[in-house]
Each structure stands twice: as structure tokens, then as C-alpha cells.
Protein backbone atom coordinates (compact mmCIF):
# COMPACT_ATOMS: atom_id res chain seq x y z
CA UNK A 1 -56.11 34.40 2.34
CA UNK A 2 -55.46 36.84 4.95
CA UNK A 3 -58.33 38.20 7.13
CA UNK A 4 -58.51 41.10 8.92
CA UNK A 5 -61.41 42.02 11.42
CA UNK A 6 -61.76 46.26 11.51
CA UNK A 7 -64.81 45.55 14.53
CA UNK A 8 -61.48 43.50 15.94
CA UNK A 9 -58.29 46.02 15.25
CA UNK A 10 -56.93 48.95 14.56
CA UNK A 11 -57.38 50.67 11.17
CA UNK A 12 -53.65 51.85 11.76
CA UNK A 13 -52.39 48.25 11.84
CA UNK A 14 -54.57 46.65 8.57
CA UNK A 15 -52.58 49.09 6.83
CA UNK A 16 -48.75 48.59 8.78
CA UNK A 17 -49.31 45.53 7.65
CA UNK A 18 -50.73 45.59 4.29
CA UNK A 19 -47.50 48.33 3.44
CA UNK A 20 -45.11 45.98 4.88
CA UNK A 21 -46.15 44.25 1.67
CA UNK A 22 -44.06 45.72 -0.08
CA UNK A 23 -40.99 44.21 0.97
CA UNK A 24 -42.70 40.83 1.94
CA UNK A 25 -45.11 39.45 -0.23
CA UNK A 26 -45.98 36.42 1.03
CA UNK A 27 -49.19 37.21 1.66
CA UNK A 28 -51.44 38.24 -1.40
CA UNK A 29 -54.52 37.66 -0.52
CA UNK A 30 -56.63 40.35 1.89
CA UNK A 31 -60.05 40.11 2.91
CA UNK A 32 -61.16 42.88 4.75
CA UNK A 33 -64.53 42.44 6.98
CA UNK A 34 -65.99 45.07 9.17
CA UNK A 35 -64.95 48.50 7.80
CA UNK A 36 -68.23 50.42 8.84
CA UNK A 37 -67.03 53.18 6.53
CA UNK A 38 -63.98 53.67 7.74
CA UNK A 39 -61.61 55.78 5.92
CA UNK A 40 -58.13 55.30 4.69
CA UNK A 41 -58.90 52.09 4.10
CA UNK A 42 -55.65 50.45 2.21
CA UNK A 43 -54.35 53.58 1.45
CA UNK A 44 -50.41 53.89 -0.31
CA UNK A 45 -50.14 49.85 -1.31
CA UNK A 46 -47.05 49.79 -3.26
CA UNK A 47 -46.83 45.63 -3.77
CA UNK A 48 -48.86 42.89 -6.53
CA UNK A 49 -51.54 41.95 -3.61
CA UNK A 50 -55.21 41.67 -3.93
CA UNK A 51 -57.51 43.41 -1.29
CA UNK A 52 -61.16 42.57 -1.03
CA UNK A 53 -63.01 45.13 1.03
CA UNK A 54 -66.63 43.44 2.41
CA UNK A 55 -68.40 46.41 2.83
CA UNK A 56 -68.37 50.19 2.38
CA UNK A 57 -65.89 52.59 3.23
CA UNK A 58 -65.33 56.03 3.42
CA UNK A 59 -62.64 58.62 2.54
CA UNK A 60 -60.00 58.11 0.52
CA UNK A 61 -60.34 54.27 -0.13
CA UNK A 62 -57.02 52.71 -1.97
CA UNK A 63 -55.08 56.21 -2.27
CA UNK A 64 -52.00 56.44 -3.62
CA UNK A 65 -52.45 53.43 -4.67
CA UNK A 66 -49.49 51.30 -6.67
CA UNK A 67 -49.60 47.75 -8.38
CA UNK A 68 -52.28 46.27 -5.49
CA UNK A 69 -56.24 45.57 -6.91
CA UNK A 70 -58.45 47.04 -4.28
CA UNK A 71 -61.87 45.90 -4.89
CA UNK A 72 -64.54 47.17 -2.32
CA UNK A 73 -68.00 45.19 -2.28
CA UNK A 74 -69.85 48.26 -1.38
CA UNK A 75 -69.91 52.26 -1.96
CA UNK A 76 -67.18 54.58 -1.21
CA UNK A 77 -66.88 57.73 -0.05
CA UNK A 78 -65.10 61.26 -1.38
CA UNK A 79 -61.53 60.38 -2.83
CA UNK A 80 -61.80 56.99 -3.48
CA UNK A 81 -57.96 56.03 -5.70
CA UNK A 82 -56.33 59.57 -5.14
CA UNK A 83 -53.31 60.20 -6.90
CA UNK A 84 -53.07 56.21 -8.15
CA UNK A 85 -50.50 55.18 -9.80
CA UNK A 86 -50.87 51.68 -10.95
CA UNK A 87 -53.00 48.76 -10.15
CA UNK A 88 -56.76 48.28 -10.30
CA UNK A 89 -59.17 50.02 -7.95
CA UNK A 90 -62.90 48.33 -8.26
CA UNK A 91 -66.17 49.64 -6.67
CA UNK A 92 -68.97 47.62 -6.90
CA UNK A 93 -71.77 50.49 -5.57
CA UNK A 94 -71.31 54.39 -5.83
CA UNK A 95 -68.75 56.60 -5.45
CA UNK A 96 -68.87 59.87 -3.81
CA UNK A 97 -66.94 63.22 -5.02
CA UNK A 98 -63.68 63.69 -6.92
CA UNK A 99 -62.81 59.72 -7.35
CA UNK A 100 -59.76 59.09 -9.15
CA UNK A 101 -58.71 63.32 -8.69
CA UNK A 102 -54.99 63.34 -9.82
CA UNK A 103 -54.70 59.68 -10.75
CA UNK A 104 -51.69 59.10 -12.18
CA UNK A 105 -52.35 55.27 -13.90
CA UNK A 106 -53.99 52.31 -13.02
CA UNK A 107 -57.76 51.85 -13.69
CA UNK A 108 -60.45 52.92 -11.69
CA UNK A 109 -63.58 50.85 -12.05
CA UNK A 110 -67.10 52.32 -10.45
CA UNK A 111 -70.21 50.23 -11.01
CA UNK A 112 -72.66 52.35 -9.96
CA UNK A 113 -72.59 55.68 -10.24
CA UNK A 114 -70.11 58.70 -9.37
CA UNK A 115 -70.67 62.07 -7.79
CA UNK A 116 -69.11 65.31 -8.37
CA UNK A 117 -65.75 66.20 -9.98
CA UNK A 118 -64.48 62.52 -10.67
CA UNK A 119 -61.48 62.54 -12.48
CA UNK A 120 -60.62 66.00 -11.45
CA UNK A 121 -57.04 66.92 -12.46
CA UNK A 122 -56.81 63.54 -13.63
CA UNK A 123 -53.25 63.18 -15.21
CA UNK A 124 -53.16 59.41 -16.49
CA UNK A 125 -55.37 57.25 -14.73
CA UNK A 126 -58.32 55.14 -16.53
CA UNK A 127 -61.56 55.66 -15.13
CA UNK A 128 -64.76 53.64 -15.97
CA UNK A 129 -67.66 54.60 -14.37
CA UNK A 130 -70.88 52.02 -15.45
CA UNK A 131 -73.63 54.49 -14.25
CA UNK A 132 -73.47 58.56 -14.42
CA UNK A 133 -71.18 61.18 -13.15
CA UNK A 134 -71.82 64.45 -11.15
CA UNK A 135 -71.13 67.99 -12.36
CA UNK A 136 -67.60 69.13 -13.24
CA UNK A 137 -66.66 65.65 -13.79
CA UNK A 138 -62.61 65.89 -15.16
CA UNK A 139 -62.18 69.47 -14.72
CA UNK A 140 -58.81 69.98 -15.66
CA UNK A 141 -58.24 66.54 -16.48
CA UNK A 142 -54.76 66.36 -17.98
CA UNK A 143 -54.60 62.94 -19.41
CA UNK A 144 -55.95 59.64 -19.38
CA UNK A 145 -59.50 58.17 -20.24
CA UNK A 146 -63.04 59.18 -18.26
CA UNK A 147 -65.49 56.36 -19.77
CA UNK A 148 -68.93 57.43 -18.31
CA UNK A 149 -71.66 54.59 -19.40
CA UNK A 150 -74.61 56.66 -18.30
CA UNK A 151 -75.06 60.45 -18.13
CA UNK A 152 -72.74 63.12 -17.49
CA UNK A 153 -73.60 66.00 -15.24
CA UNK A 154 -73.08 70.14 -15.75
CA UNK A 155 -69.79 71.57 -17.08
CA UNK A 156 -68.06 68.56 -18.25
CA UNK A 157 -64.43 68.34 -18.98
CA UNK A 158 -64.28 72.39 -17.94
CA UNK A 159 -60.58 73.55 -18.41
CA UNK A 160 -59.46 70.21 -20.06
CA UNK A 161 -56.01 69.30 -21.22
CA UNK A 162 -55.60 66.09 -23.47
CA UNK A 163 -57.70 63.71 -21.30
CA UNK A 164 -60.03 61.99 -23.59
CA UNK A 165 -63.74 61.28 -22.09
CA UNK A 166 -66.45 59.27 -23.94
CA UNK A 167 -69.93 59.80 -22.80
CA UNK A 168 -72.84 56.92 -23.95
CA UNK A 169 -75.41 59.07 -22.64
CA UNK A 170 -76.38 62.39 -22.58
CA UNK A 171 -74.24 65.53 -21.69
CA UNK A 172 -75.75 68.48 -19.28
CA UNK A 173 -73.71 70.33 -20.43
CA UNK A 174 -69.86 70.97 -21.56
CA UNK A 175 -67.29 72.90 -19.53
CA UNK A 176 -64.81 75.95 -20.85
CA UNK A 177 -62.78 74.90 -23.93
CA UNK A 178 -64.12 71.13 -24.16
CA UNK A 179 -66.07 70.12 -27.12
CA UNK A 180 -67.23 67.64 -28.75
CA UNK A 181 -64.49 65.29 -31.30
CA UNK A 182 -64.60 62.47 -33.94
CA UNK A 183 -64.36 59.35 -32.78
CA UNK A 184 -61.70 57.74 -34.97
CA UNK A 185 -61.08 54.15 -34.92
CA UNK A 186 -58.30 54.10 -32.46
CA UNK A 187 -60.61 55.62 -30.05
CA UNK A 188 -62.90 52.60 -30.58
CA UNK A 189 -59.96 50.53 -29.72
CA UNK A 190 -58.70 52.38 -26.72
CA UNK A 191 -62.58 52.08 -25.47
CA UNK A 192 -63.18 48.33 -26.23
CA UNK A 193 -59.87 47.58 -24.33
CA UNK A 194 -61.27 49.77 -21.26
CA UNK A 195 -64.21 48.97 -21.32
CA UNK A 196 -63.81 44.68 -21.50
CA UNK A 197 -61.36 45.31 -18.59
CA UNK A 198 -64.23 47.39 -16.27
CA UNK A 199 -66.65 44.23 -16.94
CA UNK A 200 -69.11 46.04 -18.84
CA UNK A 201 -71.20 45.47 -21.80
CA UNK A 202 -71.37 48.59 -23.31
CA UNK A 203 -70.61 49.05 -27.33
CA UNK A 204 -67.83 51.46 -28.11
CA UNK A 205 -69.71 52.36 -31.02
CA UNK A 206 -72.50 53.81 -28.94
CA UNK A 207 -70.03 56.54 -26.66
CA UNK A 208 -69.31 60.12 -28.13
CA UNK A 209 -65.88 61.76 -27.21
CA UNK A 210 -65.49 65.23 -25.94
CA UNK A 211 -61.64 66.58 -25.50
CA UNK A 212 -59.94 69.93 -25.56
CA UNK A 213 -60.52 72.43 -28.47
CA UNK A 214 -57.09 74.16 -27.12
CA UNK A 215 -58.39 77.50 -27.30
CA UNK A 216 -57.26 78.30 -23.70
CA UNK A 217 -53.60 77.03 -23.98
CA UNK A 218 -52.23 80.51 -24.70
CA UNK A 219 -52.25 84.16 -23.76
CA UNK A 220 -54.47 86.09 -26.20
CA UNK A 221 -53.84 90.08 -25.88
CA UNK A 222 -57.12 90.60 -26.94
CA UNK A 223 -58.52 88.38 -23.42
CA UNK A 224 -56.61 90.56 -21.43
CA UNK A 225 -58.50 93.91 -19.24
């Protein structure tokens, strides 16, 4: 294992060298120590390595993110897995706003709880957040899967797309066009998959889905002043 000292050195050079990755792989293993809430931390990996983060961090933790697992042993701060696109981002306290916005793939795993907008815009990524989630949580979520084991805040899934999001606890409310759907049996499936890979104990049987009811997909004449 590989570690890196950010009291020590440079954030700039952790992340030269965790990129250069990408064509070298010989090294796998990271353990970062130090961050003091740094930001950018192991942002744009594009290569199978593991990164263990000993502490907290702060914007934009494991952006961009492709094939690495970034698992932080602390909070994070707004942006946390922006735009991923494959791999496995884990947070073992809170995260603050938008986490996962624009996510792509990959999973997204937040054991505590999330602040505002997470999953904003979210257009393939996983998310699985064991506590609750702030207001606007996936507005305009495009695809993918928001898992919230707690509580969801105000205006939920506001402007939503085909994301699906399944809520164990209660819902503030519910955002423009999302509603509340049956939860079929390949819905249980999808959620027993993502929710055994987040670590958490949680019955599928217990979550409600909410999803699009498509009523702001097209132009109505009559909408128009």
C-alpha cells in the first residue's frame, strides 16, 4: 500500500500521481492520511485502484470518477462523485449538497446522511444513502437509482425523468410531475442488489418508489400564456 501524507505534500501531486494510474497500475493500493478537508481530493481516477481517504474532505471528493473505489473514513463536503462514471465512491459520515449531481454510473454509497439536491441531474449513477436526504433531492434526475434509507426532504424528485427513487421513510413532500408508483417485483430485485452492495440492512420490502408521472414531457397548448 501506497501512503501519501497531505500535512507532508502537495494536493496537486497525490493526484499527478494517482492519474498516472492510469497507464501504470502497479500501485493499487492508496491510503490517504492528513486531508484536513481538503478538496479535490482524488478527483478524475480513470484506473482499477483502491483509495482510502483517513479523514474528511471537502469539495468535490472522487469527481469524475472512473473504475477506482474511493472510500473516505469521514464526511464530505458539496459535490462529493460529480459526474462519475464507474467505480464505487463510499462515505462513511455525511455528505454535504448535490452528491452524486450528474453521475453517470458507478455507485455512490453515503452512510450517514445527505444534504440538499443529491442526485441532482443524476443520469445513471446508483446512489445509496443509509440516513436521510435534504430538499430537492434528484431534481431532474434522468436515470439511475436514489435509495434513501431514512427520510426524504421537500420537493422530491421535482422535474424527474426515468430515475427511479425508493424512499423507506417518510416523504416531505414530492416535487413537480413525480409521484408515487407500484413497486413490482423487479424493483425489489434492483433494490436488494443495491442495497447488499451499500452494506446495509434494510428490507426492500419496506421502501416505496416514487418516479415520473410524464405529464411534463410535452408541450400542452392549453399550458401556454
Amino acid at each position: 500500500m501506497q501512503t501519501y501524507d497531505l500535512q507532508a505534500n502537495s494536493l496537486r501531486e497525490l493526484n499527478a500521481a494517482l492519474h498516472a494510474q492510469a497507464n501504470d497500475t502497479n500501485q493499487t493500493s492508496w491510503e490517504i492520511v492528513n486531508p484536513r478537508g481538503s478538496h479535490a481530493v482524488a478527483v478524475g481516477l480513470d484506473a482499477p485502484i483502491e483509495v482510502r481517504v483517513k479523514g474528511s474532505t471537502g469539495y468535490y471528493t472522487a469527481g469524475m470518477n472512473k473504475q477506482a473505489t474511493v472510500h473516505v473514513h469521514g464526511s464530505a463536503g458539496p459535490g462529493v462523485a460529480e459526474n462519475m462514471m464507474s467505480g464505487t465512491v463510499v462515505i462513511d459520515g455525511d455528505a454535504s449538497q448535490y452528491a452524486g449531481a450528474t453521475g453517470h454510473g458507478g455507485l455512490l454509497v453515503i452512510k450517514g446522511n445527505a444534504s440538499s439536491r443529491c442526485g441532482i441531474s443524476m443520469k445513471g449513477i446508483n446512489i445509496v444513502v443509509h440516513g436521510n436526504v435534504g430538499h430537492m433531492s434528484a431534481f431532474m434526475a434522468q436515470s439511475g437509482n436514489l435509495v434513501v434509507c431514512g427520510d426524504a426532504g421537500d420537493a422530491l424528485g421535482d422535474s424527474i425523468y426515468e430515475a427511479r427513487l425508493f424512499v423507506r421513510g417518510s416523504v416531505k413532500s414530492l416535487g413537480a410531475d413525480c409521484i408515487e408508483k407500484e413497486m413490482r417485483p423487479e424493483h425489489i430485485e434492483i433494490l436488494r442488489d443495491l442495497l447488499d452492495r451499500a452494506g446495509s440492512d434494510a428490507k426492500p420490502e419496506e421502501f416505496k418508489r416514487y418516479g415520473s408521472a410524464r405529464q411534463l414531457y410535452n408541450f400542452k397548448v392549453d399550458n401556454a400564456y
